[in-house]
Protein backbone atom coordinates (compact mmCIF):
# COMPACT_ATOMS: atom_id res chain seq x y z
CA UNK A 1 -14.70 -3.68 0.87
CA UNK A 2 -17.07 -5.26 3.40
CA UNK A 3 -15.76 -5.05 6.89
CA UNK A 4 -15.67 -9.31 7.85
CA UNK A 5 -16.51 -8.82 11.65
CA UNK A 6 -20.18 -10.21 12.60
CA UNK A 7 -20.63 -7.48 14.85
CA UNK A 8 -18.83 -4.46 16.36
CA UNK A 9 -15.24 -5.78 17.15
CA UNK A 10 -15.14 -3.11 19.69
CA UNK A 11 -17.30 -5.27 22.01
CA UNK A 12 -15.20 -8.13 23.88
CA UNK A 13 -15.62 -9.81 26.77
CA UNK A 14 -14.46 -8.56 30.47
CA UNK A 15 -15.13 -9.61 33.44
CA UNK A 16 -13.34 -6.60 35.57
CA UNK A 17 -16.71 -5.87 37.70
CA UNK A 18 -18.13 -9.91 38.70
CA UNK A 19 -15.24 -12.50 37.94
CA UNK A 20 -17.69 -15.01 38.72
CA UNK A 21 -19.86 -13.71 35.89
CA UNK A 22 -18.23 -12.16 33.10
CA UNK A 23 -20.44 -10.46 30.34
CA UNK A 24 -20.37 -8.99 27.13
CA UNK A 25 -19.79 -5.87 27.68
CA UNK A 26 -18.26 -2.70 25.17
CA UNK A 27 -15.11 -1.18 25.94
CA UNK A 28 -16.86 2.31 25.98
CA UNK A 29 -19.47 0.86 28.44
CA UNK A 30 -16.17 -0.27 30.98
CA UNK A 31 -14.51 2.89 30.72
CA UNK A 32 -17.61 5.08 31.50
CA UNK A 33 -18.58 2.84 34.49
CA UNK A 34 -15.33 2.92 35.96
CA UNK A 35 -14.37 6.54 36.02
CA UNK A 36 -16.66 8.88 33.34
CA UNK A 37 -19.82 8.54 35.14
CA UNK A 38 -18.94 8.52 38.34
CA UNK A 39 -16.71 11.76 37.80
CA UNK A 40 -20.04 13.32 36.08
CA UNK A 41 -22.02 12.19 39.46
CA UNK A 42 -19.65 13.70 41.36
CA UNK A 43 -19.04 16.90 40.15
CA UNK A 44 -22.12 18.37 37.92
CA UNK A 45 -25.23 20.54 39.31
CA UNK A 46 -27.70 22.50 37.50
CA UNK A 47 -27.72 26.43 37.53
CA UNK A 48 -28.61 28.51 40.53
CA UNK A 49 -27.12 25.53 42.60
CA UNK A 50 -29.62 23.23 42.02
CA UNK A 51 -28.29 19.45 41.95
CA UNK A 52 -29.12 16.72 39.80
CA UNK A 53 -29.33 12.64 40.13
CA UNK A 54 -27.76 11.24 36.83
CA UNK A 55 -28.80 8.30 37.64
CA UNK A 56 -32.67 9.32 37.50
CA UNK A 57 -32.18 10.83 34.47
CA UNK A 58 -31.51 9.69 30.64
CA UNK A 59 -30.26 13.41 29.45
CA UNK A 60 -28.96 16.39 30.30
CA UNK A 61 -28.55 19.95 28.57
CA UNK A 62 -24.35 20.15 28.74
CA UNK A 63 -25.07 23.73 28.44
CA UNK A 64 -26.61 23.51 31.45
CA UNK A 65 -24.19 21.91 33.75
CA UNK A 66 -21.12 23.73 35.73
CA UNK A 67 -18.19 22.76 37.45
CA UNK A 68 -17.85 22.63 41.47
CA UNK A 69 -15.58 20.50 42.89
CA UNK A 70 -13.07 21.49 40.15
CA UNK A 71 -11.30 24.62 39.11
CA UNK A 72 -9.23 24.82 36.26
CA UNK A 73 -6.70 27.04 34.86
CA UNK A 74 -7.59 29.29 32.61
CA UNK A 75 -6.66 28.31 29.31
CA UNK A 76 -7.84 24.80 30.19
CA UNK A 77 -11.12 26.10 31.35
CA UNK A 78 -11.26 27.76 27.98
CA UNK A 79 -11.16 24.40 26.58
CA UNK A 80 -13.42 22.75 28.69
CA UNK A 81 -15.88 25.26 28.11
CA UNK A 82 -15.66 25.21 24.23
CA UNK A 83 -15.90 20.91 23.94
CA UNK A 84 -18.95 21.31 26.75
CA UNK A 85 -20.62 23.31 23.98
CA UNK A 86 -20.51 21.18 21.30
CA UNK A 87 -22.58 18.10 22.58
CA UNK A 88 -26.14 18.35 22.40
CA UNK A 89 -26.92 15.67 25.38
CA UNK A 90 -25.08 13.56 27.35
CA UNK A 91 -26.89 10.14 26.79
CA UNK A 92 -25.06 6.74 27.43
CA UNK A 93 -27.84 4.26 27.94
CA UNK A 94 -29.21 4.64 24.48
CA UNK A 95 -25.12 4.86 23.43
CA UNK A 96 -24.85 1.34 25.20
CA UNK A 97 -27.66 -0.07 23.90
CA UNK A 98 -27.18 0.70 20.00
CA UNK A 99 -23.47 -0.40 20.24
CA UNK A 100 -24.39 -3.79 22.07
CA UNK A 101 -27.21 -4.20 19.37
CA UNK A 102 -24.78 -3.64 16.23
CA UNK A 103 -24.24 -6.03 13.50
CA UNK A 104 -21.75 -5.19 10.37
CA UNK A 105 -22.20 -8.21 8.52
CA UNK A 106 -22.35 -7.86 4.83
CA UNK A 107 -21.52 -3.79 5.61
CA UNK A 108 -19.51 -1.29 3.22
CA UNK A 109 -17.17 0.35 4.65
CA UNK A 110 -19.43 3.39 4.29
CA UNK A 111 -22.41 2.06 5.90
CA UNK A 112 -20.77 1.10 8.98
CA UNK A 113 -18.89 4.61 9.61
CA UNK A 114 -22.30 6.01 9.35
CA UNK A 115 -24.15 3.98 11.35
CA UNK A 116 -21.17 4.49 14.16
CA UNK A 117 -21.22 8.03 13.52
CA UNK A 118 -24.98 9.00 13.85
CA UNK A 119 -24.88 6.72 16.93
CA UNK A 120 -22.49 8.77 18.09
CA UNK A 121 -24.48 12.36 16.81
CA UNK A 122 -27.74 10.59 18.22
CA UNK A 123 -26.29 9.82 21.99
CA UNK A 124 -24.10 12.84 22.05
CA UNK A 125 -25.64 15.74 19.98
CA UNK A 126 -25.44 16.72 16.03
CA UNK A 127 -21.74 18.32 16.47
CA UNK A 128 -20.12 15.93 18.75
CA UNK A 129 -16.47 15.94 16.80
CA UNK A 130 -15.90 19.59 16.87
CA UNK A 131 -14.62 19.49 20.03
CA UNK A 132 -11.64 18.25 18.86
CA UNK A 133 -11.78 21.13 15.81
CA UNK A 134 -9.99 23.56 18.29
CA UNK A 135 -6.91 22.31 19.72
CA UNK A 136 -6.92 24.02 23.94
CA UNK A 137 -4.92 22.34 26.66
CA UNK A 138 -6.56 19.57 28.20
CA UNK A 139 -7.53 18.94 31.55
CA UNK A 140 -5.54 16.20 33.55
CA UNK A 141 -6.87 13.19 32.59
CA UNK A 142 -9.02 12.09 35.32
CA UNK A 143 -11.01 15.30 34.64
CA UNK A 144 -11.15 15.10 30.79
CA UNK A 145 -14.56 13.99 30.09
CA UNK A 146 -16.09 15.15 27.25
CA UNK A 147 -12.24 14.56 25.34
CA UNK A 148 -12.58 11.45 25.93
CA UNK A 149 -15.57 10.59 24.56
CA UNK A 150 -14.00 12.06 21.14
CA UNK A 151 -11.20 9.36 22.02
CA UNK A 152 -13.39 6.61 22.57
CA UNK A 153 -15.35 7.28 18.84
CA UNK A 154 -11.95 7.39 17.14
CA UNK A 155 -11.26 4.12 19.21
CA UNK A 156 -14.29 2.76 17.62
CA UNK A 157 -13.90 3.88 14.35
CA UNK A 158 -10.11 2.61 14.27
CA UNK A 159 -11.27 -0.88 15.31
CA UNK A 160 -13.77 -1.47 13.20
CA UNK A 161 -11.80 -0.36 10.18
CA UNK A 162 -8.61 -2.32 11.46
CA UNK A 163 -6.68 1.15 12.14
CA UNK A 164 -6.12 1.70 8.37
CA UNK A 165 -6.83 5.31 8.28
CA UNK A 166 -7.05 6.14 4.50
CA UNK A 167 -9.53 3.28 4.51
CA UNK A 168 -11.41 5.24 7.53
CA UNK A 169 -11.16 9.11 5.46
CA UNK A 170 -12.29 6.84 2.57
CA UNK A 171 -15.53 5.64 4.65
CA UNK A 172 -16.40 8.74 5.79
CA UNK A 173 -16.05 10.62 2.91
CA UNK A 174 -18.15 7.89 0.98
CA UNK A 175 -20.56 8.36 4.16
CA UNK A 176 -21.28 11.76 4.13
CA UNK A 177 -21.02 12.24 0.60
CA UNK A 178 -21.50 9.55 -1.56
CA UNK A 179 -19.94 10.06 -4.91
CA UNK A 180 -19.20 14.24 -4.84
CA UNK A 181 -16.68 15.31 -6.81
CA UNK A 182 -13.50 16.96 -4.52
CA UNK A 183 -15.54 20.74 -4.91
CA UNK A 184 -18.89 19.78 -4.58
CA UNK A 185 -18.07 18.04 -1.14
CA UNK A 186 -16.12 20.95 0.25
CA UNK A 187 -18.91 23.39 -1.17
CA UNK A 188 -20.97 20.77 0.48
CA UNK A 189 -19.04 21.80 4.24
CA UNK A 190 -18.85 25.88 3.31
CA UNK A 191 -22.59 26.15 2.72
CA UNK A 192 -23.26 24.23 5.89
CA UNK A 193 -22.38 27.53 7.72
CA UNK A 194 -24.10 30.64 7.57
CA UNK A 195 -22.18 33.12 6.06
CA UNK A 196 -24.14 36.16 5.71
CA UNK A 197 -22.53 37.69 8.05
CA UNK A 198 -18.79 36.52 7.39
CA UNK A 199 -16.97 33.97 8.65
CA UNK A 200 -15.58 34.06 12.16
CA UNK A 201 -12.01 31.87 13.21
CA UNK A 202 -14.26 29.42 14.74
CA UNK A 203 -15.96 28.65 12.08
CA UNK A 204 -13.00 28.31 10.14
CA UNK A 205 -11.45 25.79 12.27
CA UNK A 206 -14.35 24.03 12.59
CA UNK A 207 -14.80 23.84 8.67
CA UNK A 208 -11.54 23.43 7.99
CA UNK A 209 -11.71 20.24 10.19
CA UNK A 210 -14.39 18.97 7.84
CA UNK A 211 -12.45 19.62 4.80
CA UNK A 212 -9.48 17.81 6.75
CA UNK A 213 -11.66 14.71 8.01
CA UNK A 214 -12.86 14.30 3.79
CA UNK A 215 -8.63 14.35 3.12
CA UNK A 216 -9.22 17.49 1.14
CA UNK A 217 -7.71 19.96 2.80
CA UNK A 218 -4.13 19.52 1.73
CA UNK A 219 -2.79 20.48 5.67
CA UNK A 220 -4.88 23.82 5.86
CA UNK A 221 -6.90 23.01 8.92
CA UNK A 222 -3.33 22.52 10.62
CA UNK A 223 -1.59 25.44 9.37
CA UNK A 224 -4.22 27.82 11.52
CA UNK A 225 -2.40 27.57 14.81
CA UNK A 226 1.04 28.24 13.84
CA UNK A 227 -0.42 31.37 11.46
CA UNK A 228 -2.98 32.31 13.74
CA UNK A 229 0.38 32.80 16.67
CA UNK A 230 1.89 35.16 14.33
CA UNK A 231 -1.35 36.73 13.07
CA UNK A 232 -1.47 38.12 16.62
CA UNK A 233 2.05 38.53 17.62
CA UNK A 234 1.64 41.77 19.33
CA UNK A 235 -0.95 40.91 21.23
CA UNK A 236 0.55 37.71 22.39
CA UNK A 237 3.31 39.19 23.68
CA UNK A 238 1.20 41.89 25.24
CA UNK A 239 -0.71 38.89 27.27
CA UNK A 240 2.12 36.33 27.01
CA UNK A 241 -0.35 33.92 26.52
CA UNK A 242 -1.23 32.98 22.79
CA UNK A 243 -4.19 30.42 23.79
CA UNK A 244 -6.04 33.26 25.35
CA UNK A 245 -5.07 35.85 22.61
CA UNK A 246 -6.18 33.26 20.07
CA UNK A 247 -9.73 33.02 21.86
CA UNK A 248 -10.16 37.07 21.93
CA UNK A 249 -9.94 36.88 17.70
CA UNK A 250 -11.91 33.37 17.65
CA UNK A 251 -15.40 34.79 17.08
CA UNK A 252 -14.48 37.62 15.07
CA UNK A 253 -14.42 37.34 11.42
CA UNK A 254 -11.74 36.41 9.44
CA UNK A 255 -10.53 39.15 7.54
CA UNK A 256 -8.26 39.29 3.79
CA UNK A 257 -4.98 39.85 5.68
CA UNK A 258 -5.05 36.17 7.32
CA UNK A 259 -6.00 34.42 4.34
CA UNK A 260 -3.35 36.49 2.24
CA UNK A 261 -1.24 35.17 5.20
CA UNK A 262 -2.39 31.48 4.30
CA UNK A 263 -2.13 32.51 0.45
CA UNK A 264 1.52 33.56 1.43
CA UNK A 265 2.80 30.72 3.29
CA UNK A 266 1.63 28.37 0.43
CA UNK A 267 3.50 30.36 -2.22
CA UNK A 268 6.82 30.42 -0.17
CA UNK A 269 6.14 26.51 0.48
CA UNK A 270 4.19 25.50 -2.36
CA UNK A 271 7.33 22.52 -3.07
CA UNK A 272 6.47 20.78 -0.15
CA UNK A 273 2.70 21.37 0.15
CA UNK A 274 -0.09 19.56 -1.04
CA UNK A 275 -2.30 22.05 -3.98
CA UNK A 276 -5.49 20.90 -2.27
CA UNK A 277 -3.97 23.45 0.32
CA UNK A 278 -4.30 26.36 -2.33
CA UNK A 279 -7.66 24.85 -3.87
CA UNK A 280 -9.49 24.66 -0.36
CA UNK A 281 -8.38 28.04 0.24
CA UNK A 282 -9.32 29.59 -2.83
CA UNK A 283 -12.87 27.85 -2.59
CA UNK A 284 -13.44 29.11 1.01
CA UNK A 285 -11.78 32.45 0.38
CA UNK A 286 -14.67 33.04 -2.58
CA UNK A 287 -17.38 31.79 -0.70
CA UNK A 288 -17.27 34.31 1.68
């Protein structure tokens, strides 16, 4: 199916800055002028206090930035800390100028997912979408930058795909793996990780959430919270807080007890549960 739009539908016209001169102008593009970039200008400096002008600059190490004007709680500093670490660069002028440039005429479906998706990896770093692999309390919403740019590519992806989402899982599995069979593309995901020395809960949610994203996961990826609450039931209680017990096991390795546990839960549910559940499990239980 070729998507019918001559260019990205996600670009309409608003005139919310000059009435007198409205523009084309991308939804994305509003949003961060009114509130992302000016709450990055506001509250970012560089290590050992020294402070930076965004607006002098077209990239920044995230890795590099802290927090000053803002403190969080814990748990959602947690979060904020993790989604900070999975984008590579912070670069919206090049983001602008790619999505003001697109054209989808005569597209697959395939083509244009990729083309919004390596957009996406090329302003905003390789990993981008694993910061919405680990599910951690959010910050209030004013505050929730780097979220929201995961928001804003699902956005994207939704409107150019007419918010049919088996037709968007079809696209991107067709993207990033043309015509794999079901094993090769989740083999695909496993060997993307370096496993020589196990595999830690991280990674798991993180590949998990690949396997999920290709619609072959059969509900694993989302079974690891509730498991991984009663994986660590004395501890939680010992902390009362499960989101900060869950980040002490996070980048330790995942051991045969929890994916017995995972093994367990599928036998006692199997009725209701899809067998690519079982099949994903089995293939990343053996690759490790």
């Amino acid at each position: 199916m070729n998507v019918q739009a001559a260019v990205n539908p996600y670009i309409y016209q608003v005139g919310q800055f000059d009435r007198n001169d409205p523009r084309l102008m991308t939804y994305s593009e509003f949003i961060a002028k009114s509130d992302f970039q000016a709450e990055l200008d506001k509250r970012i400096s560089v290590v050992d206090g020294e402070e930076i002008d965004l607006s002098k600059i077209d990239r920044i190490d995230p890795t590099k930035m802290e927090w000053y004007t803002v403190e969080f709680e814990p748990d959602v500093e947690l979060g904020v800390k993790y989604m900070r670490g999975c984008f590579d660069v912070i670069d919206d002028s090049k983001y602008y100028k790619l999505t003001a440039a697109e054209d989808f005429t005569g597209m697959s479906d395939a083509a244009v997912y990729k083309k919004i998706y390596e957009k996406y990896q090329y302003s905003y770093g390789k990993n981008f979408y694993y910061a919405a692999a680990i599910n951690y309390p959010l910050p209030p919403s004013d505050y929730d930058d780097y979220h929201r740019l995961i928001r804003q590519f699902d956005k994207e992806v939704s409107a150019a795909f007419g918010g049919d989402d088996e037709r968007i899982k079809a696209a991107r599995r067709k993207a990033l793996y043309g015509n794999m069979s079901d094993y090769d593309v989740r083999q695909k995901i496993i060997e993307s990780y370096d496993l020589s020395d196990g595999l830690t809960f991280r990674e798991l949610y993180q590949m998990t959430f690949d396997i999920w994203k290709a619609g072959l996961d059969g509900g694993l990826h989302n079974r690891l919270d509730d498991l991984f609450y009663d994986f660590s039931t004395a501890d939680s209680r010992a902390n009362c807080n499960n989101i900060l017990t869950r980040e002490r096991y996070l980048d330790t390795n995942v051991g045969s007890y929890y994916f017995d546990q995972l093994e367990r839960f599928y036998n006692g549910h199997k009725a209701n549960i899809l067998s690519e559940y079982y099949t994903a499990l089995c293939q990343i239980r053996e690759s490790v």
